[in-house]
N, C-alpha and C. Protein backbone atom coordinates (compact mmCIF):
# COMPACT_ATOMS: atom_id res chain seq x y z
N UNK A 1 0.93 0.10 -72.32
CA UNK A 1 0.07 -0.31 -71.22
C UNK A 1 -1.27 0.39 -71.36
N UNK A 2 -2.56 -0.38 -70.93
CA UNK A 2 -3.70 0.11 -71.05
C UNK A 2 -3.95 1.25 -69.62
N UNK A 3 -4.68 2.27 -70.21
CA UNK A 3 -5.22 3.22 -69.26
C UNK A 3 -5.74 2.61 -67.32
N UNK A 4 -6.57 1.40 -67.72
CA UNK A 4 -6.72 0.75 -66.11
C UNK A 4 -5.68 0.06 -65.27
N UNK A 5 -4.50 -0.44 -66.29
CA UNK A 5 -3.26 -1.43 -65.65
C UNK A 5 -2.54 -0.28 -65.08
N UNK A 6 -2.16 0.80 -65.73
CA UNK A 6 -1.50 2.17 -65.25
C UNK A 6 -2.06 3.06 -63.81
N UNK A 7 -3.75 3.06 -64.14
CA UNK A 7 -4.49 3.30 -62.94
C UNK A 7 -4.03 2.77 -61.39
N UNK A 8 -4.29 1.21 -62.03
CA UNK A 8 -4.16 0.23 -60.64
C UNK A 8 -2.58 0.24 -60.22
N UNK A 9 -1.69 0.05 -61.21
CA UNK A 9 -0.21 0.38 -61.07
C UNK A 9 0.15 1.85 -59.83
N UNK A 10 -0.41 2.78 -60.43
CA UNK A 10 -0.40 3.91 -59.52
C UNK A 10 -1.32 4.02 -58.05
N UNK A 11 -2.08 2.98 -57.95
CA UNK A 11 -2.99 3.23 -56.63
C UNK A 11 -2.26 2.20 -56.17
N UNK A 12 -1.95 1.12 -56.36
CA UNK A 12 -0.88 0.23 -55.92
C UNK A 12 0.38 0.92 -55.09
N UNK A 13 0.71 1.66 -55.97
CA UNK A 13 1.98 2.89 -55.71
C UNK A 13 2.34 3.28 -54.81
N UNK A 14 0.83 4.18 -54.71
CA UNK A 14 0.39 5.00 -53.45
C UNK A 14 0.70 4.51 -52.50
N UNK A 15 -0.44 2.95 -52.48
CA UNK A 15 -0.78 2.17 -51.42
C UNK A 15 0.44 1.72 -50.55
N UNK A 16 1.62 1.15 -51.44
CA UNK A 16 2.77 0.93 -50.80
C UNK A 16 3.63 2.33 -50.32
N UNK A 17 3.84 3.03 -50.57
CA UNK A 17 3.95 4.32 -50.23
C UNK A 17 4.03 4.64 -48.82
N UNK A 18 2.71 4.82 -49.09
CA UNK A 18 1.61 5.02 -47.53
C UNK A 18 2.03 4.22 -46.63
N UNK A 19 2.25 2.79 -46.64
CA UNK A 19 2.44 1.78 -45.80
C UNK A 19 4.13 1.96 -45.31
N UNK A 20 5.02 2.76 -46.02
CA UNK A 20 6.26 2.67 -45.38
C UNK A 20 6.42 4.13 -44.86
N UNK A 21 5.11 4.88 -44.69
CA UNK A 21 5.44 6.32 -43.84
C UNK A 21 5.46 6.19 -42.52
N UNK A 22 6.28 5.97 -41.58
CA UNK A 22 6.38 6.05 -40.03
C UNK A 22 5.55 6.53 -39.38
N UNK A 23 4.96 7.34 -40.15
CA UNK A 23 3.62 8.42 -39.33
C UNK A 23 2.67 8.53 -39.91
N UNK A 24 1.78 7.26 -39.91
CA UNK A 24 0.60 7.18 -40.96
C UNK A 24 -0.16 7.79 -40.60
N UNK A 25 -0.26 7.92 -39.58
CA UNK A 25 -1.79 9.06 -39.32
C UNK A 25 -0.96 10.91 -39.05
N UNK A 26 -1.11 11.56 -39.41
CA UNK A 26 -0.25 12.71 -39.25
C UNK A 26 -0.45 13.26 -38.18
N UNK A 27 -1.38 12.84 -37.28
CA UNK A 27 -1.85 13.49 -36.20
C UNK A 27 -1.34 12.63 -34.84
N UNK A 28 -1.17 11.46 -35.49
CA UNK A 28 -0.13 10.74 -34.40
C UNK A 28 1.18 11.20 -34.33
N UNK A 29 1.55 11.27 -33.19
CA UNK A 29 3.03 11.47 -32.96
C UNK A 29 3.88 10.12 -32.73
N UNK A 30 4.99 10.10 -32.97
CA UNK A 30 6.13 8.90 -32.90
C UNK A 30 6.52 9.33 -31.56
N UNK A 31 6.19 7.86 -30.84
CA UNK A 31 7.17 7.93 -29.32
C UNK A 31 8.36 7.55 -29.48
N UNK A 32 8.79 6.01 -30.17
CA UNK A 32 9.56 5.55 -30.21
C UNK A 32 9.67 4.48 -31.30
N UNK A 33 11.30 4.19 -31.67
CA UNK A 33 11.23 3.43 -32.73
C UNK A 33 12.50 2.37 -32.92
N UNK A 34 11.67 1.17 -33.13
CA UNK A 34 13.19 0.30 -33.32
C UNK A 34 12.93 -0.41 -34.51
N UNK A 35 13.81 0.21 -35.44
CA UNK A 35 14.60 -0.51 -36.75
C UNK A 35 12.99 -0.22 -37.38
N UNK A 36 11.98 -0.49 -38.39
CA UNK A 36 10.67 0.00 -38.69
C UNK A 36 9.44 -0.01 -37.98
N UNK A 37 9.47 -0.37 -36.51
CA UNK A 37 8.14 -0.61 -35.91
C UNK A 37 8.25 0.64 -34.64
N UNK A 38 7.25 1.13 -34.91
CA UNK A 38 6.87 2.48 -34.39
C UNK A 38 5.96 2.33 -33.08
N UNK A 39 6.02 2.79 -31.93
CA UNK A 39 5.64 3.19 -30.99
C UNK A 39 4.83 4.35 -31.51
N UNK A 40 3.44 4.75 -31.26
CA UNK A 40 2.77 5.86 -31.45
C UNK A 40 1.78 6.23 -30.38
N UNK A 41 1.80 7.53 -30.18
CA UNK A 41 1.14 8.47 -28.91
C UNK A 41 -0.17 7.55 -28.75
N UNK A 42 -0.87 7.23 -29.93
CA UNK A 42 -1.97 6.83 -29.69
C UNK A 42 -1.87 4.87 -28.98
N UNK A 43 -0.88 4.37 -28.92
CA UNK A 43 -0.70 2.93 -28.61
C UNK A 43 -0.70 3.37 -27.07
N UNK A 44 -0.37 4.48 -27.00
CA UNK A 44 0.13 4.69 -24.86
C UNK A 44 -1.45 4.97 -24.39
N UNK A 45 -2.64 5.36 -25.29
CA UNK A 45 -3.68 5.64 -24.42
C UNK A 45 -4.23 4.58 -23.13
N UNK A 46 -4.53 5.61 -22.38
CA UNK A 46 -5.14 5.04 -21.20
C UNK A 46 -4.16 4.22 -20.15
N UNK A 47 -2.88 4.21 -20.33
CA UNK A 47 -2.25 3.74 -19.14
C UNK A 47 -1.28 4.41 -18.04
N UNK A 48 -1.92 5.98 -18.18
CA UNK A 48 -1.59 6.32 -17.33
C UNK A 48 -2.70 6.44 -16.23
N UNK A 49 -3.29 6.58 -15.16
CA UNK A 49 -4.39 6.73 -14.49
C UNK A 49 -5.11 8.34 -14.22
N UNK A 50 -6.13 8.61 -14.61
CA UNK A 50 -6.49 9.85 -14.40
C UNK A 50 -6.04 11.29 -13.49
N UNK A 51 -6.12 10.10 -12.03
CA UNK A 51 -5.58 11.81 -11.42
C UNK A 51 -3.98 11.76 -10.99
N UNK A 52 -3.01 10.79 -12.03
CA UNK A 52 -2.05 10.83 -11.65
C UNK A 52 -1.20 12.13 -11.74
N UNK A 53 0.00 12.53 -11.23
CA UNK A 53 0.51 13.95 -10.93
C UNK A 53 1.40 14.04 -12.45
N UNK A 54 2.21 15.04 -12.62
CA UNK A 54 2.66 15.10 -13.53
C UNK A 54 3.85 14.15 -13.82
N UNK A 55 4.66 14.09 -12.86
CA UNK A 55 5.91 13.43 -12.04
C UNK A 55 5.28 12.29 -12.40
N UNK A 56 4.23 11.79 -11.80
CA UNK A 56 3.89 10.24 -12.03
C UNK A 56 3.82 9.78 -13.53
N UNK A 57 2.84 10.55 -14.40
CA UNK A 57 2.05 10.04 -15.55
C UNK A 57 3.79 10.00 -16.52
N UNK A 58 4.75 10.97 -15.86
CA UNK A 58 6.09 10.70 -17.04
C UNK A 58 7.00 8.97 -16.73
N UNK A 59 6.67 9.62 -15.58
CA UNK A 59 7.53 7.85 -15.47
C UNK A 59 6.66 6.58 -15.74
N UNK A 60 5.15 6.78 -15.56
CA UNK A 60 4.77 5.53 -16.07
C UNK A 60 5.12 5.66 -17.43
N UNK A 61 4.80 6.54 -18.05
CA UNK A 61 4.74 6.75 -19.96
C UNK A 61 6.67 6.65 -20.20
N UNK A 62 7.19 6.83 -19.59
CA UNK A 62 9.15 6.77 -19.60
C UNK A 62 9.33 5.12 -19.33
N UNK A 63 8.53 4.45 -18.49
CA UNK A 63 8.42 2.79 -18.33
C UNK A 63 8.36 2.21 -19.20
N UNK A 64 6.79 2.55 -19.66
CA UNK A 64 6.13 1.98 -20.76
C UNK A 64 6.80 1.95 -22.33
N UNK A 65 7.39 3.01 -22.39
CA UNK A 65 8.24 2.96 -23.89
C UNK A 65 9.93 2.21 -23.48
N UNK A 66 10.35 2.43 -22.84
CA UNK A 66 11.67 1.39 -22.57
C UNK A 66 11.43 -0.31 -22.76
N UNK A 67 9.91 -0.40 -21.71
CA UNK A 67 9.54 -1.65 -21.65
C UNK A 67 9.15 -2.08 -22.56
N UNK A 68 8.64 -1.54 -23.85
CA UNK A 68 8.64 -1.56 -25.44
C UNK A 68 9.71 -2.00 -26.17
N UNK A 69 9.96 -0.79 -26.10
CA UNK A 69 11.41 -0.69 -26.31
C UNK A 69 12.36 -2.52 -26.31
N UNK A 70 12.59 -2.61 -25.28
CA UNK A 70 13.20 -3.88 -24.90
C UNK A 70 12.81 -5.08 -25.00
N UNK A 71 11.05 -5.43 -25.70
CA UNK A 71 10.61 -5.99 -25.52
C UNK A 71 10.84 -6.40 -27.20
N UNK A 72 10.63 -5.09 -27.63
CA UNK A 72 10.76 -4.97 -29.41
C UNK A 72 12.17 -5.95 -30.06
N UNK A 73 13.16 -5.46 -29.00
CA UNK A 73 14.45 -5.83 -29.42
C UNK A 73 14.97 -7.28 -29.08
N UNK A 74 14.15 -7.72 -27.99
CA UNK A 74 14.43 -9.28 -27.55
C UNK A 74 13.79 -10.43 -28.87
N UNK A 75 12.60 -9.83 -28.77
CA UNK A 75 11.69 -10.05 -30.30
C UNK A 75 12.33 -10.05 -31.33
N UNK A 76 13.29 -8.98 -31.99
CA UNK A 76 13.98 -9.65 -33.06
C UNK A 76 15.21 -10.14 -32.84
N UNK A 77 15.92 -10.31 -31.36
CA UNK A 77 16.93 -10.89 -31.14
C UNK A 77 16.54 -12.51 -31.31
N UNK A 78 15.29 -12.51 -30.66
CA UNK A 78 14.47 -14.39 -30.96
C UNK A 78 14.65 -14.34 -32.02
N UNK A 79 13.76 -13.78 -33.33
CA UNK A 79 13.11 -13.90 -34.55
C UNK A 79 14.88 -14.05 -35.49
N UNK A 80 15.74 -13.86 -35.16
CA UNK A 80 17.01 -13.63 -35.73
C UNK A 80 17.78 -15.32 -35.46
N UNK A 81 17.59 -15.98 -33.97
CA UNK A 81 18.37 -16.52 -33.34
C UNK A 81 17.53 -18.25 -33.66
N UNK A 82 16.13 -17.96 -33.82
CA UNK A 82 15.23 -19.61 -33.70
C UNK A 82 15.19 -19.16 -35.10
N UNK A 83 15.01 -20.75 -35.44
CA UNK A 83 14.56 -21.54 -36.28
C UNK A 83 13.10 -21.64 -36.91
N UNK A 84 12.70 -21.79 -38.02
CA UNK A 84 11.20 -21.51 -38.36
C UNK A 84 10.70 -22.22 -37.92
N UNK A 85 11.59 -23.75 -37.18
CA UNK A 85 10.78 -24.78 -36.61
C UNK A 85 10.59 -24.51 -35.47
N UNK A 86 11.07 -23.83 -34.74
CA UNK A 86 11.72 -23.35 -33.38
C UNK A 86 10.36 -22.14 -33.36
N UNK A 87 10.07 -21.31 -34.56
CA UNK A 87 9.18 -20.18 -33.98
C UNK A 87 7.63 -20.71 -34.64
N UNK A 88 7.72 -22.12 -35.02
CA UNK A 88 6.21 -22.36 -35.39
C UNK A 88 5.50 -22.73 -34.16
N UNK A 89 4.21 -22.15 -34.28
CA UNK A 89 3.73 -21.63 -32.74
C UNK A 89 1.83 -22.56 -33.22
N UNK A 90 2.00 -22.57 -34.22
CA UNK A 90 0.47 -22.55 -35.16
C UNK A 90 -0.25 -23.58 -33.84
N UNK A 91 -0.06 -24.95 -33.84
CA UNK A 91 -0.81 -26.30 -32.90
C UNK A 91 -1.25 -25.54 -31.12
N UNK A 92 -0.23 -24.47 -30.63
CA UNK A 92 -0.07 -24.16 -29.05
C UNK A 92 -0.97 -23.06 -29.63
N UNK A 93 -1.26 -21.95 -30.73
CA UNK A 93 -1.91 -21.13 -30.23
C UNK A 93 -3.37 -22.14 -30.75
N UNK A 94 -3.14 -22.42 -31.44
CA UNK A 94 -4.83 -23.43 -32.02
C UNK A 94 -5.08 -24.03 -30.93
N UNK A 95 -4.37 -24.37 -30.16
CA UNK A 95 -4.88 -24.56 -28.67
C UNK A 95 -5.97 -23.55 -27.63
N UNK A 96 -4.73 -22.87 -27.55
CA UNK A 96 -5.19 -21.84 -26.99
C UNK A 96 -6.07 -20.38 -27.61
N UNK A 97 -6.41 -20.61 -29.14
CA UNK A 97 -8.04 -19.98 -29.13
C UNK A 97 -8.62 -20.84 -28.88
N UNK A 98 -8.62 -22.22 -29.39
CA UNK A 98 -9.82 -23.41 -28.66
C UNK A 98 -9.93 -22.99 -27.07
N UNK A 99 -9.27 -23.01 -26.60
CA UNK A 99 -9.33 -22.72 -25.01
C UNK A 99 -10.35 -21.49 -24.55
N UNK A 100 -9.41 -20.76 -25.10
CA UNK A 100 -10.42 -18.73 -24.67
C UNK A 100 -11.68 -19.37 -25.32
N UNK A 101 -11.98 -19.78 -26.61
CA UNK A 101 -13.68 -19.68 -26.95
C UNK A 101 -14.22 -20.58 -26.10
N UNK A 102 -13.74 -21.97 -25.82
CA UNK A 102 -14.86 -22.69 -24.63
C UNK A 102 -14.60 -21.73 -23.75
N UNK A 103 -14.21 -21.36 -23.28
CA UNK A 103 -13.68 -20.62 -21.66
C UNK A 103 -15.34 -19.79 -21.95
N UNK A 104 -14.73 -18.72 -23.14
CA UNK A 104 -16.03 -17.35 -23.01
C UNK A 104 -17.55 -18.43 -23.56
N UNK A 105 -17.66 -19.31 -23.91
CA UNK A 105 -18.93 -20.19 -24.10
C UNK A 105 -19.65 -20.48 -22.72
N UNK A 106 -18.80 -21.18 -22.14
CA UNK A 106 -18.68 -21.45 -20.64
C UNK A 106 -19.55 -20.99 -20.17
N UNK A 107 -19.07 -19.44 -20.07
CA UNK A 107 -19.03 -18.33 -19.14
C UNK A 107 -20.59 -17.78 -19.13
N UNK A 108 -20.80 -17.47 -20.40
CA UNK A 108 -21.80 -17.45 -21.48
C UNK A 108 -23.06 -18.02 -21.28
N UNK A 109 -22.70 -19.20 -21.33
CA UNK A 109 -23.86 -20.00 -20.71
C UNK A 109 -23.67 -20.61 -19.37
N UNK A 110 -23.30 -20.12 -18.13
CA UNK A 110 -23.13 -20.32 -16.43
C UNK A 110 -24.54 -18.90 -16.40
N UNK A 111 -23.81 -18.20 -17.22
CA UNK A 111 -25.26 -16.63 -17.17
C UNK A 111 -26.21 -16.40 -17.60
N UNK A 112 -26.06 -17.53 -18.67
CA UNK A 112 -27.83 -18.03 -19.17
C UNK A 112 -28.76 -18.64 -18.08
N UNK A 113 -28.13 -19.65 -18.00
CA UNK A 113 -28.58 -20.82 -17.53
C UNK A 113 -28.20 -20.99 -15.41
N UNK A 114 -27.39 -20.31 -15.07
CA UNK A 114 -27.22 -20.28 -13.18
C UNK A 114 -28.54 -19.77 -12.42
N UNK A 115 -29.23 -20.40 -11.96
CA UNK A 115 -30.27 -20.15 -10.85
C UNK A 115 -29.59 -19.69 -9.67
N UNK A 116 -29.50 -17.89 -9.72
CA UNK A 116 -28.71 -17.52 -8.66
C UNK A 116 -29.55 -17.07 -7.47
N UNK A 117 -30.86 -17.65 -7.34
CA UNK A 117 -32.30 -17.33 -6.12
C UNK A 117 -31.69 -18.86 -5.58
N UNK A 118 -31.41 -19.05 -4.02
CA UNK A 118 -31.49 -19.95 -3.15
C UNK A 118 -32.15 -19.80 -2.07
N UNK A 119 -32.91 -20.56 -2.09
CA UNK A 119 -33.99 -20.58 -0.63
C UNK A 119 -33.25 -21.33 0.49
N UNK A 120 -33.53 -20.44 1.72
CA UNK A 120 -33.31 -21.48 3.12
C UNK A 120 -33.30 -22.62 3.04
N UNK A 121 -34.66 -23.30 2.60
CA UNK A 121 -34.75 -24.61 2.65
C UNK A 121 -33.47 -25.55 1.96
N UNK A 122 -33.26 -24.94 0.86
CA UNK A 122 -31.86 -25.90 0.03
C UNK A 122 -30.77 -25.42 0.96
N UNK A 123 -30.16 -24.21 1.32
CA UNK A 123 -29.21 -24.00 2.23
C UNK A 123 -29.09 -24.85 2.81
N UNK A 124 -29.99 -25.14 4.12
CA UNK A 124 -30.29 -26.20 5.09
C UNK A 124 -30.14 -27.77 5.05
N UNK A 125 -31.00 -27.90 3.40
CA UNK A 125 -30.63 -29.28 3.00
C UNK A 125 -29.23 -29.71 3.19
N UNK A 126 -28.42 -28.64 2.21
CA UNK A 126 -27.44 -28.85 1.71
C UNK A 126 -26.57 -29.06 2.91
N UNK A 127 -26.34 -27.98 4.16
CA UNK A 127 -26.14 -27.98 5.25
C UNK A 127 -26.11 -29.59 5.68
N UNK A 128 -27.24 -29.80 6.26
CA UNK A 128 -27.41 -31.38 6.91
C UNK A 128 -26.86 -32.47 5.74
N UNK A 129 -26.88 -32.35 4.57
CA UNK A 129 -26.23 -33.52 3.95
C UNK A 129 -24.83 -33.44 3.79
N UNK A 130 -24.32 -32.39 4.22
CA UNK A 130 -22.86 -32.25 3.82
C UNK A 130 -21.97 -31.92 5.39
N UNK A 131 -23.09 -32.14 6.36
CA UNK A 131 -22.48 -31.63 7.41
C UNK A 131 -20.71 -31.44 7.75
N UNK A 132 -19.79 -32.81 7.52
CA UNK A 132 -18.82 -33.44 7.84
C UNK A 132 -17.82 -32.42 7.01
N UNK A 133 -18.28 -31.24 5.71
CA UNK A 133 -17.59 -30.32 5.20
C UNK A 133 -17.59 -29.19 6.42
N UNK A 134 -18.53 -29.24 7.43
CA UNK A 134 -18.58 -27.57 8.10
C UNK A 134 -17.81 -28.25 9.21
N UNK A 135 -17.05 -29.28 9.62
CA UNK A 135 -16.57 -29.30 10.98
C UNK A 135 -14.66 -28.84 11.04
N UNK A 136 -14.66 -27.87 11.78
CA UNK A 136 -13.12 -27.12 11.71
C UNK A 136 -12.34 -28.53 12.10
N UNK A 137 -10.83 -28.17 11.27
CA UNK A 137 -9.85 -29.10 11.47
C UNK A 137 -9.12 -28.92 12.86
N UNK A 138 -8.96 -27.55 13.49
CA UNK A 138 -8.79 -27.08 14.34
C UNK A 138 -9.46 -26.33 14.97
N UNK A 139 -8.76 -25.62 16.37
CA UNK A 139 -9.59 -24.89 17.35
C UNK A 139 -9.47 -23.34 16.40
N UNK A 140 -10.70 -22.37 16.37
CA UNK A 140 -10.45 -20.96 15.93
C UNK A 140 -10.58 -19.95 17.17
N UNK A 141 -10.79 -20.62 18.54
CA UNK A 141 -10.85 -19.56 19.55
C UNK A 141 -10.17 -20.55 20.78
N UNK A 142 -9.26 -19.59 21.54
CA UNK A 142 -8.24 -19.98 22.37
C UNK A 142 -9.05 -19.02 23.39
N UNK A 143 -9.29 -19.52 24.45
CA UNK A 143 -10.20 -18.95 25.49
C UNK A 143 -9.25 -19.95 26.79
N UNK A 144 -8.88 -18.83 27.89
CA UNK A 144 -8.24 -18.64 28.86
C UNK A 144 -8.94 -18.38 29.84
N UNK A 145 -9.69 -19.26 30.95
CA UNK A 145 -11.04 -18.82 31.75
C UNK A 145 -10.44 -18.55 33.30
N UNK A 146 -10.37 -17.76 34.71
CA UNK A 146 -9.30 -18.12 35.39
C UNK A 146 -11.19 -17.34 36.36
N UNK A 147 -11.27 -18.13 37.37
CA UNK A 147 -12.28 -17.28 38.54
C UNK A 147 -11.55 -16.96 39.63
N UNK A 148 -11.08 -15.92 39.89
CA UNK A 148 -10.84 -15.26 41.09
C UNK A 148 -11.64 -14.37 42.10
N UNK A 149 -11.01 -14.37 43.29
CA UNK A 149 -11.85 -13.42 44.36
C UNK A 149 -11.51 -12.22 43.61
N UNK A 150 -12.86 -11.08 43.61
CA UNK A 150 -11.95 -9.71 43.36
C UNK A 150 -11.35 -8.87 44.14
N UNK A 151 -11.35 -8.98 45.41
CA UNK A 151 -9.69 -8.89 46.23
C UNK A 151 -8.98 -9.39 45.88
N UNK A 152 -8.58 -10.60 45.18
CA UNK A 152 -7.59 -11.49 45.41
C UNK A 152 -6.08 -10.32 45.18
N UNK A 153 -5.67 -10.87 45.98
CA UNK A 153 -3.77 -9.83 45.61
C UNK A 153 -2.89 -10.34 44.35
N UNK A 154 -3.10 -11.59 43.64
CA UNK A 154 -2.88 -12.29 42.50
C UNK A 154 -3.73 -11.88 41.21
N UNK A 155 -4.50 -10.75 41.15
CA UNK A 155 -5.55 -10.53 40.42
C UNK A 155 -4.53 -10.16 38.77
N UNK A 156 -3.50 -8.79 39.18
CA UNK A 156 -2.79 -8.29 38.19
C UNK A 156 -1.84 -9.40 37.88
N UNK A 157 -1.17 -10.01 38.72
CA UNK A 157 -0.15 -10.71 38.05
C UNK A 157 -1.01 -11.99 37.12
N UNK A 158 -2.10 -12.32 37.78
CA UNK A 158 -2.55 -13.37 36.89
C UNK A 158 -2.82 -13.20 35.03
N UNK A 159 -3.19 -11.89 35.60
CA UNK A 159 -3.73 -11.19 33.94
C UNK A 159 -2.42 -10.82 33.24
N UNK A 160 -1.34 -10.74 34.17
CA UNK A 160 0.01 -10.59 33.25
C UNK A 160 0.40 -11.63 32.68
N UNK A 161 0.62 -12.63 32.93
CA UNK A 161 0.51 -13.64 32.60
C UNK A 161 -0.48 -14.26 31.64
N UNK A 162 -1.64 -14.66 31.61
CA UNK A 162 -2.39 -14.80 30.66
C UNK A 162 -2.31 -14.18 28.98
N UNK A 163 -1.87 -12.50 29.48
CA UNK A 163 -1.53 -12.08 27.89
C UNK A 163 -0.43 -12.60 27.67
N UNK A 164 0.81 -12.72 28.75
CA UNK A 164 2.16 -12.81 27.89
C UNK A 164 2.15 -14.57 27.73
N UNK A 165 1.32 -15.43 27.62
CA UNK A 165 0.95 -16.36 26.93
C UNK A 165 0.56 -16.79 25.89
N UNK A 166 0.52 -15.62 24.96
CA UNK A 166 -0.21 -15.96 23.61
C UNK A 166 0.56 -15.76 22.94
């Protein structure tokens, strides 16, 4: 074998090597692990909330790796149980990036292009041409009107009554 096929042979080597160490970064720690796919300290950042207590931040982080955990294992209980026809997904997700990119295009240009200054005057327009949208389907105030003498000797019981009416 020539000196460069031996080279690349051995960085090849490495390369695969490297790729089946559980703890590729050495500074990551292993939370958890099912069958070769690794949970690592650094995948949990940020979901615990800052000023949570100690008590708290374990049980969210004790959640979060079970809920992994279980999530990992249903995953290859599917991937074991369907069919390649059964897990071809390719047409629903080509869908759905078509979807997210118009969506963020959309969005994109509503913030280019939205004239978010409205003057009175269009309010108003809009108001009088659309009136038949502002009229309630129902009543929003129940008003109970009663004029009495303020002697009257019926004064308290009337008002007892009135509340225990509603």
């Amino acid at each position: 074998m020539t000196k460069s096929i031996k080279t690349i042979l051995f960085i090849l080597l490495g390369f695969m090597l490297s790729c089946n160490n559980p703890n590729k970064n050495n500074d990551d720690t292993v939370l958890a692990r099912v069958h070769n796919i690794y949970l690592y300290e650094s995948d949990i950042q940020g979901i615990v909330p800052v000023n949570s207590s100690a008590t708290d931040s374990l049980m969210i982080v004790k959640s979060f790796i079970n809920n992994w955990i279980r999530q990992q294992l249903v995953v290859m209980q599917a991937n074991a149980n369907l069919s390649d026809k059964e897990k071809n997904f390719s047409k629903q997700l080509e869908t759905y990036q078509n979807s997210l990119i118009i969506y963020k295009y959309e969005s994109l240009l509503i913030k280019q292009r939205l004239d978010t200054i409205v003057n009175i005057e269009e309010i108003e327009r809009y108001y009088e041409e659309h009136k038949n949208n502002f009229q309630l389907k129902s009543n929003i105030v129940k008003v109970d009107y009663v004029k009495l003498f303020k002697d009257s000797p019926y004064k308290n019981r009337i008002k007892e009554l009135i509340r225990t009416r509603e």
